[in-house]
C-alpha atoms as a PDB file:
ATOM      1  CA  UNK A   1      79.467 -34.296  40.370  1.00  0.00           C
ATOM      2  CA  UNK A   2      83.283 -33.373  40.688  1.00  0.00           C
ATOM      3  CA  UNK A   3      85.417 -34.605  43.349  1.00  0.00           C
ATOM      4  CA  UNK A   4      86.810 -32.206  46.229  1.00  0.00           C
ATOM      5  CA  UNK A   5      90.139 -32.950  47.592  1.00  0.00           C
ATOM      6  CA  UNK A   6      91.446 -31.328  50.859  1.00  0.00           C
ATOM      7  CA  UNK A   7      94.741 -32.132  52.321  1.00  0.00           C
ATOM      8  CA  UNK A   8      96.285 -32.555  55.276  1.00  0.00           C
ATOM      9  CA  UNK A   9      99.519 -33.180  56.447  1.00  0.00           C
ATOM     10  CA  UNK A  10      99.670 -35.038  59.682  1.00  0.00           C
ATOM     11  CA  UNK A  11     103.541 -35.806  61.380  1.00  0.00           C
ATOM     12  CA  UNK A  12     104.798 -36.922  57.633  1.00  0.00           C
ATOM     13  CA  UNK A  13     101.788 -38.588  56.375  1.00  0.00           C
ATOM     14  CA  UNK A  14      99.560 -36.932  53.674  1.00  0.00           C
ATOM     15  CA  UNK A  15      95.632 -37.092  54.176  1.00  0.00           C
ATOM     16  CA  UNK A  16      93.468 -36.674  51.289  1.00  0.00           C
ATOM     17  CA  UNK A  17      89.609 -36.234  52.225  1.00  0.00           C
ATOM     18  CA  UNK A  18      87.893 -37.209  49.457  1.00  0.00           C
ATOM     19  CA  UNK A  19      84.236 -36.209  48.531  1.00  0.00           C
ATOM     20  CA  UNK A  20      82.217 -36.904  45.333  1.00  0.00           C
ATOM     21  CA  UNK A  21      82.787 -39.534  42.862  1.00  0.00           C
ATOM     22  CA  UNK A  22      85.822 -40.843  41.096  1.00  0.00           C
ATOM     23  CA  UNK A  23      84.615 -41.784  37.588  1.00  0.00           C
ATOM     24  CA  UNK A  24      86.053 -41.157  34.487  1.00  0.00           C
ATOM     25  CA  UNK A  25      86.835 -37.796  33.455  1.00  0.00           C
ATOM     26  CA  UNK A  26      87.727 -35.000  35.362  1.00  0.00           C
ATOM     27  CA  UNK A  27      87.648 -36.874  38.855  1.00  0.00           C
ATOM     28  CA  UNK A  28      90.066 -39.391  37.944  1.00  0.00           C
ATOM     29  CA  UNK A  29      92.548 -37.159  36.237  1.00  0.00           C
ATOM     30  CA  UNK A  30      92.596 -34.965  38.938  1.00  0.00           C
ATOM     31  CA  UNK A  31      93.199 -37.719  41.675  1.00  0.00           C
ATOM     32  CA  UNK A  32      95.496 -39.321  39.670  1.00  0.00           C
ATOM     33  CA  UNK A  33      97.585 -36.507  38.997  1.00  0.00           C
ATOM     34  CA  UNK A  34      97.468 -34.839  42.435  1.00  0.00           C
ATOM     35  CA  UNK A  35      99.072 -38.225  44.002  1.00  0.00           C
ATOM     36  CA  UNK A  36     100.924 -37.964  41.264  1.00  0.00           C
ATOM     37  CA  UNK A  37     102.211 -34.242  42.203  1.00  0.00           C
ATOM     38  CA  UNK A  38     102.313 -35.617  46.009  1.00  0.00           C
ATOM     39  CA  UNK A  39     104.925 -38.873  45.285  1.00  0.00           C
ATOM     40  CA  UNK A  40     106.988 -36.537  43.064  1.00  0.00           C
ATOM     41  CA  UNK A  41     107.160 -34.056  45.945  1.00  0.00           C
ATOM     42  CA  UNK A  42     108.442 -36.832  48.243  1.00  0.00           C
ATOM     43  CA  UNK A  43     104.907 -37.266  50.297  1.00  0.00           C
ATOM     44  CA  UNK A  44     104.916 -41.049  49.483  1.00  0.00           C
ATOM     45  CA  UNK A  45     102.873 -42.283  52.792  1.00  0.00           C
ATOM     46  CA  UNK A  46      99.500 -41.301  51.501  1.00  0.00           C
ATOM     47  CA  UNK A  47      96.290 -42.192  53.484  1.00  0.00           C
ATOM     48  CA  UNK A  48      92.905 -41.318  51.183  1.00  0.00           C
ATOM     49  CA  UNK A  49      89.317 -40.924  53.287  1.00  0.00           C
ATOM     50  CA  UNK A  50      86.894 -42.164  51.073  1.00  0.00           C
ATOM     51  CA  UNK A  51      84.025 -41.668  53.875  1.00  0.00           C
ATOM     52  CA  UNK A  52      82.225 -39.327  51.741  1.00  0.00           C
ATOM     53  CA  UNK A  53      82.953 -41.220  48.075  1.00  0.00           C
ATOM     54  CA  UNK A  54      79.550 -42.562  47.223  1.00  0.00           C
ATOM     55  CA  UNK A  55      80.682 -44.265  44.061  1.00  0.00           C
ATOM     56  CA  UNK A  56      83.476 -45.383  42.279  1.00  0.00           C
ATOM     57  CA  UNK A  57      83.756 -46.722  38.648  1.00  0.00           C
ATOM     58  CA  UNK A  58      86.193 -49.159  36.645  1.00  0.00           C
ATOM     59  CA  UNK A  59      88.418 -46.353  36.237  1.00  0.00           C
ATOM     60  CA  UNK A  60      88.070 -44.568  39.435  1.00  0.00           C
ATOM     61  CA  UNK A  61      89.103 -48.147  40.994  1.00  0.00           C
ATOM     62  CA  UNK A  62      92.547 -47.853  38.220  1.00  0.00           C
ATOM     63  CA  UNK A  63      93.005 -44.732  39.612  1.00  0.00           C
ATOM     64  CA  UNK A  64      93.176 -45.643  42.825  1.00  0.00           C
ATOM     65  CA  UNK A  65      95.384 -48.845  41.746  1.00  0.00           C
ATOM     66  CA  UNK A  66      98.304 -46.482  39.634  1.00  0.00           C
ATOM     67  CA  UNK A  67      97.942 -44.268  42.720  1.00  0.00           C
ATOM     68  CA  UNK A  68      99.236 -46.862  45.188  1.00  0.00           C
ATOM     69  CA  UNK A  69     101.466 -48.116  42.571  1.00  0.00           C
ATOM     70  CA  UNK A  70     102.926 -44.647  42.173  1.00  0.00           C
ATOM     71  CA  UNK A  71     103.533 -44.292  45.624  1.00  0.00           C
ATOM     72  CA  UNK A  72     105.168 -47.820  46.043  1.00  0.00           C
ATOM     73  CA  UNK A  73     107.695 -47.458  43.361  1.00  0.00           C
ATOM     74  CA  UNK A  74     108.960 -44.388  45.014  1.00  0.00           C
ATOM     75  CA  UNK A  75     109.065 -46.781  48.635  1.00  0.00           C
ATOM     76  CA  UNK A  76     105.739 -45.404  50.069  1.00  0.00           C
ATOM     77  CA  UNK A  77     102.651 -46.602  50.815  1.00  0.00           C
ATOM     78  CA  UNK A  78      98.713 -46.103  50.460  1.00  0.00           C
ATOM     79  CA  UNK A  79      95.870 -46.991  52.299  1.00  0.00           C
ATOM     80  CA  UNK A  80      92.288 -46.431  51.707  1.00  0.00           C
ATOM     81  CA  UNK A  81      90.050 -44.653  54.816  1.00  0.00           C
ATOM     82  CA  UNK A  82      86.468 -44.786  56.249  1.00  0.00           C
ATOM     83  CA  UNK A  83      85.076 -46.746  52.929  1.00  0.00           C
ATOM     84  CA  UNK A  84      81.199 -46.269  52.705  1.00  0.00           C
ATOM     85  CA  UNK A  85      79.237 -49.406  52.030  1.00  0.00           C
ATOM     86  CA  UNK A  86      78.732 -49.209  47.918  1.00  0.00           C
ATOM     87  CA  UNK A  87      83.103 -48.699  47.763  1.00  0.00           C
ATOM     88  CA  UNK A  88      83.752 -51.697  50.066  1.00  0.00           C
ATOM     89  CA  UNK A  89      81.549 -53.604  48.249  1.00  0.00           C
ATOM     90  CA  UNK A  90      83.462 -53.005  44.929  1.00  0.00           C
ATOM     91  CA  UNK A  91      86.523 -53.898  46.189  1.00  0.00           C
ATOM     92  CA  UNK A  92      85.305 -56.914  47.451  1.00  0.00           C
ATOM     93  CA  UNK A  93      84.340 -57.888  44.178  1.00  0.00           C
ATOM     94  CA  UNK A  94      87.112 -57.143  42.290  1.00  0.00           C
ATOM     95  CA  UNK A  95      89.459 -58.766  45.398  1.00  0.00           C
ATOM     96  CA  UNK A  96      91.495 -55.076  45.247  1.00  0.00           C
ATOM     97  CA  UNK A  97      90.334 -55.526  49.108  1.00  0.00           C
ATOM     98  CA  UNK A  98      93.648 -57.703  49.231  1.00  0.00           C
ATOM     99  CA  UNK A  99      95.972 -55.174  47.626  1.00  0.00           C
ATOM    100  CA  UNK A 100      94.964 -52.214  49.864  1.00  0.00           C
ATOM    101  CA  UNK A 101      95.149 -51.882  53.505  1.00  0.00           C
ATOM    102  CA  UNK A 102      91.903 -50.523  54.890  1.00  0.00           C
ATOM    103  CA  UNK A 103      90.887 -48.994  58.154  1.00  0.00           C
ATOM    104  CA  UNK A 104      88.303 -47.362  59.781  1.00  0.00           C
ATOM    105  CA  UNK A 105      90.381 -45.763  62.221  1.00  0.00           C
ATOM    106  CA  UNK A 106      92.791 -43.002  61.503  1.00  0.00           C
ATOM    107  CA  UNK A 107      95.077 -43.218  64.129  1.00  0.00           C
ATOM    108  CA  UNK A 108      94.958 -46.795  63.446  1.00  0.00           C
ATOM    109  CA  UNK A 109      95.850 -46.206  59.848  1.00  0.00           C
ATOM    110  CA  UNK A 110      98.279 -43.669  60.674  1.00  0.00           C
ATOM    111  CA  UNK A 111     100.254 -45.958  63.188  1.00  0.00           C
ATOM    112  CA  UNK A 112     100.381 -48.777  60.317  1.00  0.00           C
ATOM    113  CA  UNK A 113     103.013 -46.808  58.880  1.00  0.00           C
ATOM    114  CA  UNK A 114     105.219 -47.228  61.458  1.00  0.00           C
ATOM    115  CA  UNK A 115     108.270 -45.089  61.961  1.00  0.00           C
ATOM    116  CA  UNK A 116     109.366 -42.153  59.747  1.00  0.00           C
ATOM    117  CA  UNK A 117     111.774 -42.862  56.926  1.00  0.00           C
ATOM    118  CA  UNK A 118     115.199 -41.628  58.027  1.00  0.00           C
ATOM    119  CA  UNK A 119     116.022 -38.482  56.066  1.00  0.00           C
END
């Protein structure tokens, strides 16, 4: 199953609605290197919806780790959206539940930014 990505840009926050599975392969390169092309382009407050990601592997969960990475080095920020059950459990597991912030709310999630950067 491949992975569908639509974005959105809301004030100067990018949302990514996710939908598949991020596994290795395809999935994973193409997450990794559209956040890639997103940080590079300056959108460095990234917010991914993983409502409708029904499973994530070893490297989909790397992926998602060099993603926020990525987006930290360049003074950003991401945070993980709407987990399902199977996702949340993972990162439970693997404690990455302490590295990300995660909400179920997107306003909430959005407002967790705080402010825009100055220009």
């Amino acid at each position: 199953m491949h992975l569908y990505m639509v974005e959105k840009l809301v004030d100067d926050i990018m949302l990514l609605d996710l939908r598949g599975r991020i596994t290795l392969g395809e999935e994973t390169e193409a997450l990794r290197g559209r956040i890639r092309q997103l940080v590079e382009a300056g959108y460095t407050r990234i917010i991914l919806n993983l409502a409708d990601v029904n499973y994530s592997d070893s490297v989909g969960l790397s992926t998602l780790v060099a993603s926020y990475t990525s987006a930290r080095k360049r003074g950003g920020n991401m945070k993980l959206l709407h987990l399902t059950t199977r996702v949340h459990d993972l990162l439970q597991i693997t404690r990455l539940s302490t590295v990300f912030e995660i909400f179920d709310d997107p306003g909430e999630a959005q407002r967790s930014f705080g402010s825009p950067p100055a220009p």
